[in-house]
N, C-alpha and C. Protein backbone atom coordinates (compact mmCIF):
# COMPACT_ATOMS: atom_id res chain seq x y z
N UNK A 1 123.55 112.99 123.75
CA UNK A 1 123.56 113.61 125.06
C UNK A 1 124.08 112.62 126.10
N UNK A 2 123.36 111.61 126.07
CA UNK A 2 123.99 110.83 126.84
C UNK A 2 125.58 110.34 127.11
N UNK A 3 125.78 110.53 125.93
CA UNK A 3 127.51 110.30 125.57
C UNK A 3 128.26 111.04 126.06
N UNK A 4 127.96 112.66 126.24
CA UNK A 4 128.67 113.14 127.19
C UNK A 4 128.61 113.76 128.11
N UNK A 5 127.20 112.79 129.07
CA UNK A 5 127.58 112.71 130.15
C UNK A 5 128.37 111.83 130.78
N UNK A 6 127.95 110.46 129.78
CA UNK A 6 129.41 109.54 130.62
C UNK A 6 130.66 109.68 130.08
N UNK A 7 130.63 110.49 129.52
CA UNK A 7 132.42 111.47 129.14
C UNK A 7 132.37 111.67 130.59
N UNK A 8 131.79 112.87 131.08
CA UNK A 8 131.99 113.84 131.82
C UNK A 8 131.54 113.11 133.71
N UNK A 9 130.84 112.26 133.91
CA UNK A 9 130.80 111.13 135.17
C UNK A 9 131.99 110.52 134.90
N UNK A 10 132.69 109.83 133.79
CA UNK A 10 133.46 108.66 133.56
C UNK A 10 134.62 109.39 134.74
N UNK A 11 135.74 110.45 134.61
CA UNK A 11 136.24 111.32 135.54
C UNK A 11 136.18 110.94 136.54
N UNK A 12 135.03 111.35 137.16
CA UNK A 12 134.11 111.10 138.64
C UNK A 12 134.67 109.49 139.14
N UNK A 13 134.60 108.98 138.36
CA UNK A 13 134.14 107.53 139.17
C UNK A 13 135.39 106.20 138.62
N UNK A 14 136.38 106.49 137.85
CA UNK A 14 136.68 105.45 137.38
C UNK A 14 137.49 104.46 138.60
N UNK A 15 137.91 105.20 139.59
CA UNK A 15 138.72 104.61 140.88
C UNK A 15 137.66 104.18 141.91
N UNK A 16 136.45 104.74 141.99
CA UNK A 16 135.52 104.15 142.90
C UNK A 16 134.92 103.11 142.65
N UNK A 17 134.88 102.40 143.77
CA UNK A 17 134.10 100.66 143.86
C UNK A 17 132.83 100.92 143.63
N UNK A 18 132.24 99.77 142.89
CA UNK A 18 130.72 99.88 142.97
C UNK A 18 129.91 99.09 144.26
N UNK A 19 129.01 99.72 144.68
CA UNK A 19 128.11 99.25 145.55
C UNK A 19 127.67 97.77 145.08
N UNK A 20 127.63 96.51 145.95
CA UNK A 20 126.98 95.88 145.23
C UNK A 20 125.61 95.57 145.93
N UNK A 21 125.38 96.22 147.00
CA UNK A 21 124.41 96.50 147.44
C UNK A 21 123.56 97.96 147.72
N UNK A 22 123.43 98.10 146.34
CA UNK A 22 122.79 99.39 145.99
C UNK A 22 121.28 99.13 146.00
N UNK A 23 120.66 98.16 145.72
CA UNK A 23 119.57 97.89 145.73
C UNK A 23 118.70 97.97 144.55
N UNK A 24 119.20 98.27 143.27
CA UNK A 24 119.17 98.14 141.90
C UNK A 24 118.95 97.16 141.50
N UNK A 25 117.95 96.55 140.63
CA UNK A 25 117.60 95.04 140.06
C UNK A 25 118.98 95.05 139.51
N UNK A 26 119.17 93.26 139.23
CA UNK A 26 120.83 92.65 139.04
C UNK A 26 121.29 93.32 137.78
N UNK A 27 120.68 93.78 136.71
CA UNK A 27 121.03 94.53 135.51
C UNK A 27 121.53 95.91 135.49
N UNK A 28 120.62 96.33 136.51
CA UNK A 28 121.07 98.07 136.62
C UNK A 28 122.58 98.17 137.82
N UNK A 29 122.70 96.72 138.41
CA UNK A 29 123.44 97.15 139.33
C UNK A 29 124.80 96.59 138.32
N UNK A 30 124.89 95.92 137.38
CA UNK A 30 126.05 95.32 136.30
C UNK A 30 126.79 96.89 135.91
N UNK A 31 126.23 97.76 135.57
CA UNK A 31 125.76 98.72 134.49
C UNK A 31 127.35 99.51 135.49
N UNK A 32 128.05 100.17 134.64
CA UNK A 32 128.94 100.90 135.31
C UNK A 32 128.45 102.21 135.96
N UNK A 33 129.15 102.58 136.86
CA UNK A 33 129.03 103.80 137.92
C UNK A 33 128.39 104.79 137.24
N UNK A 34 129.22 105.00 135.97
CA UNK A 34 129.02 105.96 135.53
C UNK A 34 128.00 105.93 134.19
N UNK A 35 127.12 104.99 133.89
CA UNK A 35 126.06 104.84 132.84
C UNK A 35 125.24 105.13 133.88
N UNK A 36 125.02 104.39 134.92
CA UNK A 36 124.23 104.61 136.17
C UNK A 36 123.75 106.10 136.53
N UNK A 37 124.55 107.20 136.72
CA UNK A 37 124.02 108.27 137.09
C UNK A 37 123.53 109.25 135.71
N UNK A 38 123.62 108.43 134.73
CA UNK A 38 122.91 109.36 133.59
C UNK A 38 121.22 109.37 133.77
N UNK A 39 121.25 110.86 133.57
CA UNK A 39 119.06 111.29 134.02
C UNK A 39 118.71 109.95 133.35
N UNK A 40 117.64 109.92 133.97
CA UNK A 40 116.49 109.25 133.44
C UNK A 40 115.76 109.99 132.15
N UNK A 41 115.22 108.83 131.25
CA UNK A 41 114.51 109.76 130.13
C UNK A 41 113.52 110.56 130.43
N UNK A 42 112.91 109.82 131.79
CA UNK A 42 111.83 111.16 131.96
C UNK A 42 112.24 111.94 133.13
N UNK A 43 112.96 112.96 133.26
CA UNK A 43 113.78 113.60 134.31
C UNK A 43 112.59 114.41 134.32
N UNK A 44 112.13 115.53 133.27
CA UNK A 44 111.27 116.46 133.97
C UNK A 44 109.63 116.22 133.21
N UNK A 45 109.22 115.50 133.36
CA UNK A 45 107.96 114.47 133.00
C UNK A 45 107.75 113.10 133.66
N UNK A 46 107.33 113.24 134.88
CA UNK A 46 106.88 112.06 135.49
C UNK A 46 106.11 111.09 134.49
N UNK A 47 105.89 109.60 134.57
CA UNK A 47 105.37 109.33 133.83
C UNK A 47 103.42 108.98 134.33
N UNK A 48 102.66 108.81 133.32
CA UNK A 48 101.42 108.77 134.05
C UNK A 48 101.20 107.89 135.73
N UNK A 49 101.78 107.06 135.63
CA UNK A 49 101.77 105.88 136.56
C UNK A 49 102.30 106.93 138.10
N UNK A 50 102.93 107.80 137.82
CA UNK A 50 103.47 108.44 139.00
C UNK A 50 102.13 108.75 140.14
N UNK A 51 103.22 108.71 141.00
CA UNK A 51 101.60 109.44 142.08
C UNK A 51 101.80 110.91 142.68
N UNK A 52 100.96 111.28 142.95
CA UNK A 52 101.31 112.98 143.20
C UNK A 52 100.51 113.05 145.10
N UNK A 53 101.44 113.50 146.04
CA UNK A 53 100.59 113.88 146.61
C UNK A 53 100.55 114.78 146.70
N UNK A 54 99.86 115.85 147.79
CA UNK A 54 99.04 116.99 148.03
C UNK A 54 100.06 117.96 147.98
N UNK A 55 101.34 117.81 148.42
CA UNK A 55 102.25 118.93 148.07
C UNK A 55 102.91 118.93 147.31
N UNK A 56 102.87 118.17 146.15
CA UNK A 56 103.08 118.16 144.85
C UNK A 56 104.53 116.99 144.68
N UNK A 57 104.76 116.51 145.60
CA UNK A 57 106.19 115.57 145.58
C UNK A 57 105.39 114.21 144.42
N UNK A 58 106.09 113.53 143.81
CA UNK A 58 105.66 112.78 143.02
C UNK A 58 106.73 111.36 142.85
N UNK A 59 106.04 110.24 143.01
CA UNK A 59 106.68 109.50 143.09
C UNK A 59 106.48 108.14 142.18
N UNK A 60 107.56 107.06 142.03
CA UNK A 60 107.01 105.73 141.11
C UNK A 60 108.05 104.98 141.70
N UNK A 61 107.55 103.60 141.99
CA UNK A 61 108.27 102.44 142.40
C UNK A 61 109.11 101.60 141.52
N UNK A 62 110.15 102.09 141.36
CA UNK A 62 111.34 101.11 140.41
C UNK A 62 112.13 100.00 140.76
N UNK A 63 111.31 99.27 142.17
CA UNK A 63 111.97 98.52 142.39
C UNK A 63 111.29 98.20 143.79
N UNK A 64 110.26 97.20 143.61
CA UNK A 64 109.92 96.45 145.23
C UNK A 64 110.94 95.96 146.08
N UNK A 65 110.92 96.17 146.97
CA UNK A 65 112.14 95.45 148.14
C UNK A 65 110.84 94.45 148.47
N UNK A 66 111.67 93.30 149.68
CA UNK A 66 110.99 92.14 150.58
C UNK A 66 109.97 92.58 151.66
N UNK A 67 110.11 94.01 151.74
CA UNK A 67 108.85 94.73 153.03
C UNK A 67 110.05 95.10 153.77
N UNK A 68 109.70 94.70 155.26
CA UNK A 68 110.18 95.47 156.20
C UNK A 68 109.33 96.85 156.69
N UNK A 69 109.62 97.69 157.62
CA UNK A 69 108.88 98.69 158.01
C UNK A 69 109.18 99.67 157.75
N UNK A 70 108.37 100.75 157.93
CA UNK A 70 108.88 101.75 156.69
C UNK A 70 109.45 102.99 157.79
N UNK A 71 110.16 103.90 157.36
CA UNK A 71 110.59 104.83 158.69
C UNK A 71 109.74 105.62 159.21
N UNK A 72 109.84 106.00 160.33
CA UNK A 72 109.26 107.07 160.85
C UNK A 72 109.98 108.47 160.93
N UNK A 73 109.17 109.35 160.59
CA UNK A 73 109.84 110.74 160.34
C UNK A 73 111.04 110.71 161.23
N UNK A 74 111.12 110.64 162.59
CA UNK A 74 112.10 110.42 163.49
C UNK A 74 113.31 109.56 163.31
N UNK A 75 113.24 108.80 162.50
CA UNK A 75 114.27 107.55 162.35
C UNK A 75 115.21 107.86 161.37
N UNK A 76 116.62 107.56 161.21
CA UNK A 76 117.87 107.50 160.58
C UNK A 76 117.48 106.19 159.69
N UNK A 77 117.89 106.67 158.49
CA UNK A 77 117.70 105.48 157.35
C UNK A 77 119.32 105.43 156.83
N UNK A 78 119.34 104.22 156.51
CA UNK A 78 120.89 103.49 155.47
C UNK A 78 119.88 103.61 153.85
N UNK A 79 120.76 105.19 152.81
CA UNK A 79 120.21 104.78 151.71
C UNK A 79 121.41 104.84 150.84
N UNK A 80 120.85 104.77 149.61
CA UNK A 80 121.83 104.86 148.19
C UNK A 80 121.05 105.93 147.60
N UNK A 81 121.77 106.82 146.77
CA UNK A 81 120.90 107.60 145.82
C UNK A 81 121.57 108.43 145.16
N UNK A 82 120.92 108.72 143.84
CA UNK A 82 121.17 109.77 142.89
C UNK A 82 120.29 110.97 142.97
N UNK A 83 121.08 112.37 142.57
CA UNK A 83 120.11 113.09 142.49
C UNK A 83 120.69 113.92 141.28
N UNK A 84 119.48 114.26 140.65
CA UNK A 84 119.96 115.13 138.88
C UNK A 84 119.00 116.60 139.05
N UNK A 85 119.60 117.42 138.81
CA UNK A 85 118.86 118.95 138.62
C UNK A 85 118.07 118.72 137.01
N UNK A 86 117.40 119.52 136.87
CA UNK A 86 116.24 119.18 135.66
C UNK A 86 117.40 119.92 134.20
N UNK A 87 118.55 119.69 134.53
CA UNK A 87 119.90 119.82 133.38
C UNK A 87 120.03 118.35 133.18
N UNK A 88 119.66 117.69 134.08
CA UNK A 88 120.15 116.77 134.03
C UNK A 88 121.79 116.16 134.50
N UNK A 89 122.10 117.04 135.20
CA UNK A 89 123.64 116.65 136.07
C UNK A 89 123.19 115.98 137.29
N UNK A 90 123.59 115.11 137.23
CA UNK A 90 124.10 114.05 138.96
C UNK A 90 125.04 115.31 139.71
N UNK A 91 123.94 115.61 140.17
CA UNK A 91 124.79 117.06 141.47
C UNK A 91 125.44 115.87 142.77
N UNK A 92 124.67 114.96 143.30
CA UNK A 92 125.27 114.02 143.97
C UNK A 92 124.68 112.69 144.05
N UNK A 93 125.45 111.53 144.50
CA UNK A 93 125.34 110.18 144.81
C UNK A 93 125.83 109.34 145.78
N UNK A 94 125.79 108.40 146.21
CA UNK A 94 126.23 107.82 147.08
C UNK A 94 127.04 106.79 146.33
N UNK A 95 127.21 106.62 144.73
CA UNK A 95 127.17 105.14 143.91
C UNK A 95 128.99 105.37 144.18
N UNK A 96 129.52 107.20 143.70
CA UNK A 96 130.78 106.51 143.34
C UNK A 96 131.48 106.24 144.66
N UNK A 97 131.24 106.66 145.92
CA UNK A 97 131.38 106.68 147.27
C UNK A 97 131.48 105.01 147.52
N UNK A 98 131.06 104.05 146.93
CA UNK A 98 130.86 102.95 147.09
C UNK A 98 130.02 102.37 148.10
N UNK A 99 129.60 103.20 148.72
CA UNK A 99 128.33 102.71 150.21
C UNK A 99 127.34 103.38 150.43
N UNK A 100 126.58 103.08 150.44
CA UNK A 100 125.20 103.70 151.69
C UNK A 100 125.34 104.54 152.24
N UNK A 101 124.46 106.04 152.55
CA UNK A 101 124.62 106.83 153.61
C UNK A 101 123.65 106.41 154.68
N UNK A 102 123.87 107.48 155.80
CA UNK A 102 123.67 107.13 156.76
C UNK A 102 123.13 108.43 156.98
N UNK A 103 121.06 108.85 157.43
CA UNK A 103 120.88 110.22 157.59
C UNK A 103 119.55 110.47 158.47
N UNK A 104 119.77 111.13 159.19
CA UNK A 104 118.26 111.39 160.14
C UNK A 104 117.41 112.00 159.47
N UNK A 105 116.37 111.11 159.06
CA UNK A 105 115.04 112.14 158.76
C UNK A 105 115.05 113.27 158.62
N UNK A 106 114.96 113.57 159.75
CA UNK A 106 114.75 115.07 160.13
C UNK A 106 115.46 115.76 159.88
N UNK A 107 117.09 115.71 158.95
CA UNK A 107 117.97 116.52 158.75
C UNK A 107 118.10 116.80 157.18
N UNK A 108 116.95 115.94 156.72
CA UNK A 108 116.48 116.24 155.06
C UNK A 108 115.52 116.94 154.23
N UNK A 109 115.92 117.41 153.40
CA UNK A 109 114.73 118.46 152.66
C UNK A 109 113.43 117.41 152.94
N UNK A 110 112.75 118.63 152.59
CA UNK A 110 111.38 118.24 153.07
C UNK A 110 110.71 116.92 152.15
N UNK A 111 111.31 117.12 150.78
CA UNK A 111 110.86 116.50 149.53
C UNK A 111 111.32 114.80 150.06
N UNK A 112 112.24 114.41 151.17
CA UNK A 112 112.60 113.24 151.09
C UNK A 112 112.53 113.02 152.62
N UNK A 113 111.73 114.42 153.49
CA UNK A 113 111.27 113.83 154.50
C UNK A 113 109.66 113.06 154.69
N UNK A 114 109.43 113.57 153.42
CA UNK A 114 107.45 112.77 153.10
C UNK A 114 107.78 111.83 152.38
N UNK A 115 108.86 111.74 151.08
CA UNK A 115 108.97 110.44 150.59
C UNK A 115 109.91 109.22 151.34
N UNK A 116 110.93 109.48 151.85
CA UNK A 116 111.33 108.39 152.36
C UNK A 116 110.13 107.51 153.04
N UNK A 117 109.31 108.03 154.17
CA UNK A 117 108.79 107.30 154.79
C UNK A 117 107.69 106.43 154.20
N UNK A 118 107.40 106.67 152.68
CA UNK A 118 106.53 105.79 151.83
C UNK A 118 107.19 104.47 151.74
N UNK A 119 108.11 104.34 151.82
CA UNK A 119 109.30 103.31 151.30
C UNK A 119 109.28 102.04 152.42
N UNK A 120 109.62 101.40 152.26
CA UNK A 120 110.01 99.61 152.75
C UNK A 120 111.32 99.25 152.54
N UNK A 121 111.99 98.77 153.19
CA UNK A 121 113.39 98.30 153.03
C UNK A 121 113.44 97.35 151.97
N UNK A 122 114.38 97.50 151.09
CA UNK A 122 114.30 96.94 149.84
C UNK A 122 114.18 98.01 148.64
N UNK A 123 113.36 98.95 148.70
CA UNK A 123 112.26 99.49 147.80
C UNK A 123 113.44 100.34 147.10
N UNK A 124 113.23 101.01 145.66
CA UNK A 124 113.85 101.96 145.41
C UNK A 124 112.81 102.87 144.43
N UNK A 125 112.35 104.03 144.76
CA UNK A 125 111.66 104.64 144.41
C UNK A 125 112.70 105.96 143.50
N UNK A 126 111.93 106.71 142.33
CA UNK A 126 112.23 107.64 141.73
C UNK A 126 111.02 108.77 142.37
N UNK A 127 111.48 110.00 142.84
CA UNK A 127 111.12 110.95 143.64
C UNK A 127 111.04 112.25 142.58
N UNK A 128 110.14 112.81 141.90
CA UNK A 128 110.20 114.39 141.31
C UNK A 128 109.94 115.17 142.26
N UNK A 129 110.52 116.30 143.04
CA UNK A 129 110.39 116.51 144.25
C UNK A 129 110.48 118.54 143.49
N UNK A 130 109.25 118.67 144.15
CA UNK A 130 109.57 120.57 143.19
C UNK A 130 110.65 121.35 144.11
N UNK A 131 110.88 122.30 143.87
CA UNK A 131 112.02 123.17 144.76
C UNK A 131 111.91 123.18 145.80
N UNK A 132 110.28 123.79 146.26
CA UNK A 132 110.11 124.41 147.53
C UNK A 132 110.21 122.93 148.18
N UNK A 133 109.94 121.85 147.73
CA UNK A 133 110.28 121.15 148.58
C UNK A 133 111.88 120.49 148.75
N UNK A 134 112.81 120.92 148.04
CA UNK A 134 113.66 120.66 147.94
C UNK A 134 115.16 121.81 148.79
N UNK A 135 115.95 122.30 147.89
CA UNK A 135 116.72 123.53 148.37
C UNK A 135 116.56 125.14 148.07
N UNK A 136 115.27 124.93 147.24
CA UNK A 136 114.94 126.53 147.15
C UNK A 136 114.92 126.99 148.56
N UNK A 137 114.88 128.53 148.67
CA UNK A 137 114.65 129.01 149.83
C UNK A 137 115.90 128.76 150.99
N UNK A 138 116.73 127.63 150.89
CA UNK A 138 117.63 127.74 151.61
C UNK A 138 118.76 128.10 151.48
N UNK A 139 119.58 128.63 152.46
CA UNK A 139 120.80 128.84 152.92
C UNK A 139 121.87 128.95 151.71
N UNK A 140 122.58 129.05 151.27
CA UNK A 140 123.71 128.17 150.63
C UNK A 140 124.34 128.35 149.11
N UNK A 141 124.58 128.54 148.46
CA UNK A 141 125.04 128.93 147.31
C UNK A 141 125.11 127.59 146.25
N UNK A 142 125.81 126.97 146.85
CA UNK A 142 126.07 125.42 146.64
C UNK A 142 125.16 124.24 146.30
N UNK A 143 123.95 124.34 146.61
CA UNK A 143 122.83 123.75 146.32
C UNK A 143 121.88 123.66 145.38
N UNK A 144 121.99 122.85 144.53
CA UNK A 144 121.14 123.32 143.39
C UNK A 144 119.34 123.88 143.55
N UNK A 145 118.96 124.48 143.19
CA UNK A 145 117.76 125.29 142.98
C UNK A 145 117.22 124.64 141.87
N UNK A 146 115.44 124.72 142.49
CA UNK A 146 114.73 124.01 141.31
C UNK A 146 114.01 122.91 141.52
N UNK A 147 113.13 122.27 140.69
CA UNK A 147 112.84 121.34 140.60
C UNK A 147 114.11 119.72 140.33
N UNK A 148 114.08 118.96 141.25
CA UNK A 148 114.88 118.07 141.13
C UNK A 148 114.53 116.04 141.26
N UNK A 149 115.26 115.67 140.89
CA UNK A 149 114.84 114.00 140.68
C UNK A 149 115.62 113.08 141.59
N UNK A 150 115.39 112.14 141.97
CA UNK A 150 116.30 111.74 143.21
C UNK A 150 116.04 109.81 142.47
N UNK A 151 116.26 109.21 142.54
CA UNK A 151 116.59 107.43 142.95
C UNK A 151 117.04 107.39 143.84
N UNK A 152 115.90 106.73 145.14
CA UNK A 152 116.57 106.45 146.30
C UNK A 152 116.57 105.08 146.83
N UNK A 153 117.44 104.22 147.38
CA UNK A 153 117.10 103.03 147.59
C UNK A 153 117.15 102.84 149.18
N UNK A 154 116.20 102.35 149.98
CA UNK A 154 116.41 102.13 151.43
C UNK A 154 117.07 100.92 151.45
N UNK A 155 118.20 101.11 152.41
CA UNK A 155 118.66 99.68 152.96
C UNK A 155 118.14 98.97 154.16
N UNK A 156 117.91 100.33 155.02
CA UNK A 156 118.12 99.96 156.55
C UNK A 156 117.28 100.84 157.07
N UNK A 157 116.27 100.81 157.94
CA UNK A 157 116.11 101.86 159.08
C UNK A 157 116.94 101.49 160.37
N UNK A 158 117.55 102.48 160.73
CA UNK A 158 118.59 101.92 162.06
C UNK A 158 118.24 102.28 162.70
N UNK A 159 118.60 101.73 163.84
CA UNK A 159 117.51 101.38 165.68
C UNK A 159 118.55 102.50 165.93
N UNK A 160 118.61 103.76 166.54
CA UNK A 160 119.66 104.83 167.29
C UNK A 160 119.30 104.18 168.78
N UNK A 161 120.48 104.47 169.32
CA UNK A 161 120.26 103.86 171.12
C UNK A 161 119.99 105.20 171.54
């Protein structure tokens, strides 16, 4: 399985730069673009260690950052991230893009408006985030539906003037 997905990423990404500030320990960040966005083994099985809160978003720390402060619902964050539908397709990323996005809180599903703000600059957390908190219910054709998995890495909370 894995084999062809990086058939089918390899396409995607062979002209795009890699981030080298993705925020990935130094091994995962070696790893090409496209080994990189293959699911995780546990895409739809958190593992025990996960934490669940009250609206069912579920999360595990794959990666301590140095601290820093963590955002406030209000605040624009600099992240990196993958996200896989429970098929297991990388519907999107920031990796083959080669940079960081740039996104207001408040203009994100709900599933990564309660988890981002768990986070510390540095940190890169794996997010099981269920539909309703995700793009069920909305707008759009284009959006995958469902339960979905995210790797997100904070870079930055940015000061807006």
């Amino acid at each position: 399985m894995r084999l062809r997905y990086l058939m089918l990423l390899s396409a995607l990404v062979l002209s795009s730069p890699l981030s080298a500030a993705t925020g990935l320990e130094p091994a995962a960040r070696a790893l090409p673009v496209a080994e990189r966005l293959l699911p995780p083994d546990n895409l739809r099985l958190p593992p025990a260690n996960a934490v669940r809160t009250a609206s069912g978003l579920r999360y595990v720390v794959l990666q301590a950052g140095k601290g820093g402060r963590q955002p406030l619902p209000t605040d624009t964050v600099e992240i990196d991230y993958i996200g896989w539908d429970f098929q297991g397709r990388a519907f999107d990323s920031t990796l083959p893009r080669g940079a960081p996005s740039k996104f207001p809180l408040t203009g994100l599903i709900k599933g990564w408006q309660e988890g981002v703000p768990l986070m510390r600059t540095g940190d890169t957390f794996r997010f099981w985030i269920p539909g309703k908190l995700a793009y069920d219910g909305l707008p759009g054709g284009d959006t995958p539906k469902g339960n979905l998995v995210f790797d997100v890495t904070l870079h930055a909370v940015v000061q807006e003037p």
